[in-house]
Protein backbone atom coordinates (compact mmCIF):
# COMPACT_ATOMS: atom_id res chain seq x y z
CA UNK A 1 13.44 -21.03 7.71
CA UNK A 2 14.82 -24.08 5.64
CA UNK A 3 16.11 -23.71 2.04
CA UNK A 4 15.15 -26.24 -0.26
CA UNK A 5 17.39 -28.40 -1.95
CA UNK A 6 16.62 -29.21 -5.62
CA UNK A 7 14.35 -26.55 -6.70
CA UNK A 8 14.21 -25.62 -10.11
CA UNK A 9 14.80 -22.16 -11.16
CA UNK A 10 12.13 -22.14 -13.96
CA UNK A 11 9.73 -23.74 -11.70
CA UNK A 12 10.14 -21.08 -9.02
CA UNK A 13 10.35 -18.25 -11.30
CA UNK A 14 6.69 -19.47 -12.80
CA UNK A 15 5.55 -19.46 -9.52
CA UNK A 16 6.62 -16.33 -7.86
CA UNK A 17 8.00 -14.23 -10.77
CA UNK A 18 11.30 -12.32 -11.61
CA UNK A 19 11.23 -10.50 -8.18
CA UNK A 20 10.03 -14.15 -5.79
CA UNK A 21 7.19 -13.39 -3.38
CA UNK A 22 5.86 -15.17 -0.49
CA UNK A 23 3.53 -18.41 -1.75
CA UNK A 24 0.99 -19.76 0.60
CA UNK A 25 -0.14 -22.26 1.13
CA UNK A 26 2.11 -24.69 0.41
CA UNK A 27 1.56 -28.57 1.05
CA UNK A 28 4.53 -30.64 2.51
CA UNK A 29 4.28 -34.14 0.74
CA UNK A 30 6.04 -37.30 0.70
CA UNK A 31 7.63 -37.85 -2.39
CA UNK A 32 9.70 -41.87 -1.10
CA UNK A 33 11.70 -41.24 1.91
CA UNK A 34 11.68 -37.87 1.75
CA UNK A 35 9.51 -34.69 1.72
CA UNK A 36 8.99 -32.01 -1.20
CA UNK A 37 6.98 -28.85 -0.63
CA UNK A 38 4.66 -27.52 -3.52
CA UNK A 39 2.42 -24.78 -4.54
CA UNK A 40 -0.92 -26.33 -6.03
CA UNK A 41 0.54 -28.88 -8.51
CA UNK A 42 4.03 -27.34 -8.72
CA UNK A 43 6.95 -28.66 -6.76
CA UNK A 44 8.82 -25.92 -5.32
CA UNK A 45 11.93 -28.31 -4.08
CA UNK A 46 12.76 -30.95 -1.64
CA UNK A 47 13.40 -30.74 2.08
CA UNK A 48 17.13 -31.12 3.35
CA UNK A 49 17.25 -34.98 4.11
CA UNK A 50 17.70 -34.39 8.17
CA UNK A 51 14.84 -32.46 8.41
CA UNK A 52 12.90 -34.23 6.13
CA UNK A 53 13.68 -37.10 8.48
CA UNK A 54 12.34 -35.38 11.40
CA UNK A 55 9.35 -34.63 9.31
CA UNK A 56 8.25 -37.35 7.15
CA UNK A 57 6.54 -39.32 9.47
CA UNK A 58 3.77 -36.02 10.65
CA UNK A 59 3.20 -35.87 6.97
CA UNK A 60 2.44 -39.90 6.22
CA UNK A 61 0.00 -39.68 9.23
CA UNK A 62 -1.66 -36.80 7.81
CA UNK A 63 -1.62 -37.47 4.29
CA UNK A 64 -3.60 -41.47 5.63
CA UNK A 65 -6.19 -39.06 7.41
CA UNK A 66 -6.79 -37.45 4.32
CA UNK A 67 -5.19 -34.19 5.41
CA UNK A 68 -3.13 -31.46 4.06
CA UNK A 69 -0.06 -30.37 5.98
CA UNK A 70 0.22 -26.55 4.95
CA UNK A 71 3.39 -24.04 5.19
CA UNK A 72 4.28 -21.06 3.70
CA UNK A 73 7.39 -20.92 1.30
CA UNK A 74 9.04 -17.12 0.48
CA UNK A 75 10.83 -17.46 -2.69
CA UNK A 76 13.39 -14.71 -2.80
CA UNK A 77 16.98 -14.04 -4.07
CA UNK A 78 19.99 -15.23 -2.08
CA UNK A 79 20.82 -11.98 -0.80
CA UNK A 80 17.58 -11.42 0.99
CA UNK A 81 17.92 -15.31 1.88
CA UNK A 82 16.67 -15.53 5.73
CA UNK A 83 18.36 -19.25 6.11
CA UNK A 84 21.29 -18.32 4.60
CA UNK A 85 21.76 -15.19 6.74
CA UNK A 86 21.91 -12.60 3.71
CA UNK A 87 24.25 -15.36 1.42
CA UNK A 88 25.08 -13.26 -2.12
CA UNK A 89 26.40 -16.31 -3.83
CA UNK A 90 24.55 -16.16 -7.57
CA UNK A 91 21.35 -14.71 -8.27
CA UNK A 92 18.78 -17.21 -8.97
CA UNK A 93 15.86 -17.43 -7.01
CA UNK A 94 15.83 -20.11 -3.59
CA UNK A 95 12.94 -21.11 -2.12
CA UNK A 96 12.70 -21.41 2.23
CA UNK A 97 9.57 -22.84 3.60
CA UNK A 98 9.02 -22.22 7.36
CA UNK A 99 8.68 -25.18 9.48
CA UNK A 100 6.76 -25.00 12.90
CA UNK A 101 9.22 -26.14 16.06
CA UNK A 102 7.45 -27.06 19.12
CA UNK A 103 8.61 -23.70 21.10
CA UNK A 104 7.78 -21.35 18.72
CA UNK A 105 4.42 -21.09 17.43
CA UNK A 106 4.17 -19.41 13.36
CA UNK A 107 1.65 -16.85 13.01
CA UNK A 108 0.88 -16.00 9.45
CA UNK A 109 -0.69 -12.27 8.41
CA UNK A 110 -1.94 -13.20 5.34
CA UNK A 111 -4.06 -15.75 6.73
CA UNK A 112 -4.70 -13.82 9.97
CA UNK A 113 -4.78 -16.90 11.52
CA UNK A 114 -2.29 -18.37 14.02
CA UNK A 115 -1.18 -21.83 14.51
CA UNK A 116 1.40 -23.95 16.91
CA UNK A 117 3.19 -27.31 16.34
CA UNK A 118 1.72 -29.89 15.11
CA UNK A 119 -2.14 -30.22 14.79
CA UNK A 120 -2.90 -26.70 14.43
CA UNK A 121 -0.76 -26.44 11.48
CA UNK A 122 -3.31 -28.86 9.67
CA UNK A 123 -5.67 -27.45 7.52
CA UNK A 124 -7.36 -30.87 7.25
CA UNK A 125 -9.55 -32.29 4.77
CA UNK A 126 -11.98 -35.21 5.02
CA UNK A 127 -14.60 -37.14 3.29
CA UNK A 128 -16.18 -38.86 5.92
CA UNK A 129 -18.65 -37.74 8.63
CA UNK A 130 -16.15 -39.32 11.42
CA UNK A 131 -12.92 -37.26 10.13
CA UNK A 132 -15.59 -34.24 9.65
CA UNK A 133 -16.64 -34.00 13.14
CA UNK A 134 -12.82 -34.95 14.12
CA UNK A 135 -11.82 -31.95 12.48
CA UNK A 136 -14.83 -29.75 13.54
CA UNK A 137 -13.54 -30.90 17.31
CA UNK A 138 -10.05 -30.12 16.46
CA UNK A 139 -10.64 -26.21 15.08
CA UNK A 140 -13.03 -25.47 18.59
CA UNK A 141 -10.18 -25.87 20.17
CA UNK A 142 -7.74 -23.71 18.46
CA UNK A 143 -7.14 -20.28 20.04
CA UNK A 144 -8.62 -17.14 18.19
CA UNK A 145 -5.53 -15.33 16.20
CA UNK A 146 -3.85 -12.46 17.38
CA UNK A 147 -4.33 -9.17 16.06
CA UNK A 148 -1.52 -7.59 13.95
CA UNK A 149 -0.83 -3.36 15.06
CA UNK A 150 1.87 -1.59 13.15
CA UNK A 151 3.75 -0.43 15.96
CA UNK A 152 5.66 3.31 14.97
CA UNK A 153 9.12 4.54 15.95
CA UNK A 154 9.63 7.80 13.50
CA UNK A 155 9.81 6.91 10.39
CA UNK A 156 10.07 2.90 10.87
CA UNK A 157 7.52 0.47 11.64
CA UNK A 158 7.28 -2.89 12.68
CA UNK A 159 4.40 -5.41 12.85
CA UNK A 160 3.27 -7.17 16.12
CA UNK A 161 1.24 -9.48 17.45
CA UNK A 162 -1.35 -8.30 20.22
CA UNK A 163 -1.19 -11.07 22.77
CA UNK A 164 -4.02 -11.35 25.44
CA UNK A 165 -2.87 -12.54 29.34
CA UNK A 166 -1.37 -15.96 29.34
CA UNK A 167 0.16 -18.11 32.15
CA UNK A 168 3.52 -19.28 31.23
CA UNK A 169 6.67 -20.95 32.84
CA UNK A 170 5.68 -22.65 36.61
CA UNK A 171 2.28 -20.57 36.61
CA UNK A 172 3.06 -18.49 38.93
CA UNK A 173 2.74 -15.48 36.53
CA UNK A 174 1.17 -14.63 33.29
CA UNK A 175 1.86 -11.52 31.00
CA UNK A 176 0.29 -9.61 28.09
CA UNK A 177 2.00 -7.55 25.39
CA UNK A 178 3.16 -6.70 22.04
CA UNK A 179 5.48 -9.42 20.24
CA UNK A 180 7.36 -7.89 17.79
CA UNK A 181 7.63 -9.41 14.36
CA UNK A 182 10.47 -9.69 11.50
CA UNK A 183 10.07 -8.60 8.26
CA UNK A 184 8.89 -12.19 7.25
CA UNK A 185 6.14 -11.70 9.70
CA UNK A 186 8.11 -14.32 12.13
CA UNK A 187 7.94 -13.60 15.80
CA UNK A 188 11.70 -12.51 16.89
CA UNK A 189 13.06 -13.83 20.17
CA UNK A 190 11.42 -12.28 22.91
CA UNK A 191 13.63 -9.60 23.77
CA UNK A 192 14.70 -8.53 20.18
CA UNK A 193 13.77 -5.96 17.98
CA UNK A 194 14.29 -5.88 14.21
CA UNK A 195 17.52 -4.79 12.52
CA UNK A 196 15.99 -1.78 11.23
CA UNK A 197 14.60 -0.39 14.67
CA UNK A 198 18.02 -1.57 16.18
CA UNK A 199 19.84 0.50 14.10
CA UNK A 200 17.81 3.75 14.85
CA UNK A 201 18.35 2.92 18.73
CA UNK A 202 14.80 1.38 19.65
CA UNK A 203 15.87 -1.06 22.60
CA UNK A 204 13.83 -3.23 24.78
CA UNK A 205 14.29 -3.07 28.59
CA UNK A 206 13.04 -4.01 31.62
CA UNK A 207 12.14 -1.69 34.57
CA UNK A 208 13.61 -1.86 37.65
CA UNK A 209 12.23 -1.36 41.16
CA UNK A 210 8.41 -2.60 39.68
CA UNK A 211 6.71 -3.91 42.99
CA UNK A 212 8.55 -0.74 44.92
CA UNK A 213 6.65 1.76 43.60
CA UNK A 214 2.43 2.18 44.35
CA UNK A 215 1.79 3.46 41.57
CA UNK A 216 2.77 0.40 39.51
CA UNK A 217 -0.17 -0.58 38.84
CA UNK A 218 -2.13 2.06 37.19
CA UNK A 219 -3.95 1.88 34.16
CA UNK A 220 -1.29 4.29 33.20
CA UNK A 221 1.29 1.54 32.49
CA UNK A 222 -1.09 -0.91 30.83
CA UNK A 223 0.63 -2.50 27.49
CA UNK A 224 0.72 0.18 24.52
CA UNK A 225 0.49 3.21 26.53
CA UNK A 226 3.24 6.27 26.27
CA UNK A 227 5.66 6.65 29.46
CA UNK A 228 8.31 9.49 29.68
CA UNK A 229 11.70 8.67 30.54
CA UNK A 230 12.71 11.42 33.19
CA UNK A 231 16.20 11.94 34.28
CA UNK A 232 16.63 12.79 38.36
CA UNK A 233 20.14 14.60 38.42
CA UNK A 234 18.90 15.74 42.26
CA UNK A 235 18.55 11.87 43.31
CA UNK A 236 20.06 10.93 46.06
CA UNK A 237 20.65 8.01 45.57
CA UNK A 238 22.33 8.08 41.79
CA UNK A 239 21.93 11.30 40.15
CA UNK A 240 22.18 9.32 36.95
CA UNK A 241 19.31 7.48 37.29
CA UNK A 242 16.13 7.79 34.79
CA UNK A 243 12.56 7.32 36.17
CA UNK A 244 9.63 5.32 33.96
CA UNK A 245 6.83 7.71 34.54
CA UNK A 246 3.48 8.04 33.27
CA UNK A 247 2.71 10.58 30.27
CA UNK A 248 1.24 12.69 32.35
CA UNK A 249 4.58 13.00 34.42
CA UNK A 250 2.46 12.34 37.61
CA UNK A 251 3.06 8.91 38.14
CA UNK A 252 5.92 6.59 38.70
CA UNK A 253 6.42 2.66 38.02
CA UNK A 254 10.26 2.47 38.38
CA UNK A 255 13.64 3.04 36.80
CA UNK A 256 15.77 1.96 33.50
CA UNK A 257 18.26 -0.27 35.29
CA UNK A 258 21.79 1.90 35.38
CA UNK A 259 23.78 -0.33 32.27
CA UNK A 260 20.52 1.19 30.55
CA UNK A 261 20.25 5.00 31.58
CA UNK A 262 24.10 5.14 30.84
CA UNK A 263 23.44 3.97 27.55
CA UNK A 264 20.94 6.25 27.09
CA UNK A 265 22.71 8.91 28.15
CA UNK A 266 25.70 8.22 25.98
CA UNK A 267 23.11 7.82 23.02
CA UNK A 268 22.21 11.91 23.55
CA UNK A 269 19.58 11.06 25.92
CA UNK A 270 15.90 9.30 25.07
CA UNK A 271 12.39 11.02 26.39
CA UNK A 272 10.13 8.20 25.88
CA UNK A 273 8.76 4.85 25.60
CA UNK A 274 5.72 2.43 25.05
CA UNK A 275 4.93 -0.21 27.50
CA UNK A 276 5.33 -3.25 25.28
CA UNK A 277 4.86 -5.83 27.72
CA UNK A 278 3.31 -6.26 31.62
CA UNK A 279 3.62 -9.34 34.02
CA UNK A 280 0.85 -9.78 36.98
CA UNK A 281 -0.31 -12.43 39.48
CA UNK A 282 -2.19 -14.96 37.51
CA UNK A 283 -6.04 -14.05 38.01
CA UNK A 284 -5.26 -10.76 39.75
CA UNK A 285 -6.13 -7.52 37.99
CA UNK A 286 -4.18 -5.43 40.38
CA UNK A 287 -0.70 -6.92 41.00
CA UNK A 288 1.40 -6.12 38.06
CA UNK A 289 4.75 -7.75 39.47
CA UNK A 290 7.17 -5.72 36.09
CA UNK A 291 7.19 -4.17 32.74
CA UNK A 292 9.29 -4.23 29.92
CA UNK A 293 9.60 -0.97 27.50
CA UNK A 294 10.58 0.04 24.03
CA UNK A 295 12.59 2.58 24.17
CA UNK A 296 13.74 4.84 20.78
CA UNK A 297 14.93 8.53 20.46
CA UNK A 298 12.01 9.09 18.35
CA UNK A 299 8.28 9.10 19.26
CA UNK A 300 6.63 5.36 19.22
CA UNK A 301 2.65 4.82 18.73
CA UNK A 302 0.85 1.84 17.86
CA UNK A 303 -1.92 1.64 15.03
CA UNK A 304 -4.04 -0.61 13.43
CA UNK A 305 -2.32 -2.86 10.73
CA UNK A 306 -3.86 -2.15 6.88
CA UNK A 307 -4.37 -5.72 5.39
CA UNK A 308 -1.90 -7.63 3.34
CA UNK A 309 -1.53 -8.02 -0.10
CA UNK A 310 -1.43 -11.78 -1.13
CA UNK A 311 -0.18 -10.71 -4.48
């Protein structure tokens, strides 16, 4: 998220009201040597000059094609700022637009679409039959967007992104799996969950001991489905250690590594978990090589996501 330099406060309280609200689309467009976002005919504000920099030029070449180069712009009050990390300093209402970065893909729920830096953050527009058929080419090849679940731990929810098996890193594996969201409907570092699941103990791990176990690969510990978190006081090996098991009980895919199970057990002691993520063998349906949990002290399901008000 980038804050915008020179917005004016009766601009953005036209365009997003006493309370701000998220406005999409927005255009980026050059405005000299630098870049200014707006909504429709309104400018919202002005890019900070080093990013505009970095910027400027993607938005000349699009704006000679004919195109429009669209964003999304939350207009909010400083103390819900996102760029500012929670900054209280006034009260009138800043504008942040979010910018694409080549590593991490936006995915926007009120468009249910999802797009990645640059091209597929171009909702283009031509006249001509040639720039037509160039843009006709370019949507084929876009990906289809991700489904959005509301994914349940007690009382709190959090949004997610249902991604299918993908090869990343050398290609030597490829992985499937729930990517958690932020309240702006950002994907968080893969890893992290939101403040507000943090702070009622949800945690992602990783299990240990995967590949050791035969019953690892099991439909039973497919991404989204319930596992029990069992402690093993008789173990011989660590009488502290917590096995992953199915929810059955029957079945085992591993451990919570022991930094985890201590934690746990400091914590009063958690029962369950969802399978949030799963790592194979690219191209092999049955060698599921680990699996990474969410782990709460409350109960966590996964349901459909109702749709989103653009309002």
């Amino acid at each position: 998220m980038v804050r915008l330099n020179r917005a004016d406060p009766e601009m953005l309280l036209a365009a997003a009201g006493p309370k701000g609200r998220e406005l999409a689309p927005t255009d980026l467009r050059t405005e000299g040597d630098g870049v200014a976002v707006y909504s429709g005919e309104t400018c919202l504000g002005r890019l900070p000059a080093e990013v505009a920099e970095r910027f400027a030029p993607l938005v000349r070449d699009h704006e000679a094609r004919g195109w429009r180069l669209v964003t999304w712009t939350d207009v909010v009050r400083p103390e819900m700022s996102v760029a500012e990390g929670g900054s209280r300093g006034g009260s009138a209402l800043v504008a942040e637009v979010r910018l694409p970065t080549e590593r991490e893909p936006l995915f926007a729920d009120s468009y249910d679409a999802s797009f990645a830096f640059p091209r597929k953050l171009v909702m283009a527009r031509r006249d001509t039959p040639e720039g037509k058929a160039e843009h006709e080419a370019w949507a084929a090849s876009v990906p289809p967007p991700k489904e959005t679940v509301i994914v349940r731990v007690g009382e709190v929810t959090a949004r997610a992104s249902r991604c299918p098996w993908e090869v990343f890193g050398d290609g030597t594996i490829e992985s499937r799996g729930l990517r958690l969201k932020d309240k702006m409907s950002v994907w968080l570092p893969f890893g992290e969950v939101a403040d507000d699941l943090e702070a009622i103990g949800a945690r992602f791990v990783e299990v240990a001991g995967v590949t050791h176990h035969p019953d690892h690969d099991a439909p039973a510990f497919a991404t989204e489905q319930p596992v029990l978190l069992v402690p093993e006081p008789h173990n011989e090996r660590d009488p502290n250690a917590i096995a992953v098991r199915s929810a059955d009980g029957r079945l085992i895919a591993g451990y919570l590594p022991r930094e985890v199970a201590s934690w746990c057990r400091r914590r009063g002691g958690y029962a369950a978990g969802l399978v949030l993520w799963e790592y194979r063998n690219p191209g092999r349906t049955a060698d599921r090589t680990g699996l990474r949990l969410l782990i709460a002290p409350a109960p966590i399901t996964v349901e459909p996501a109702p749709p989103r008000s653009r309002s």
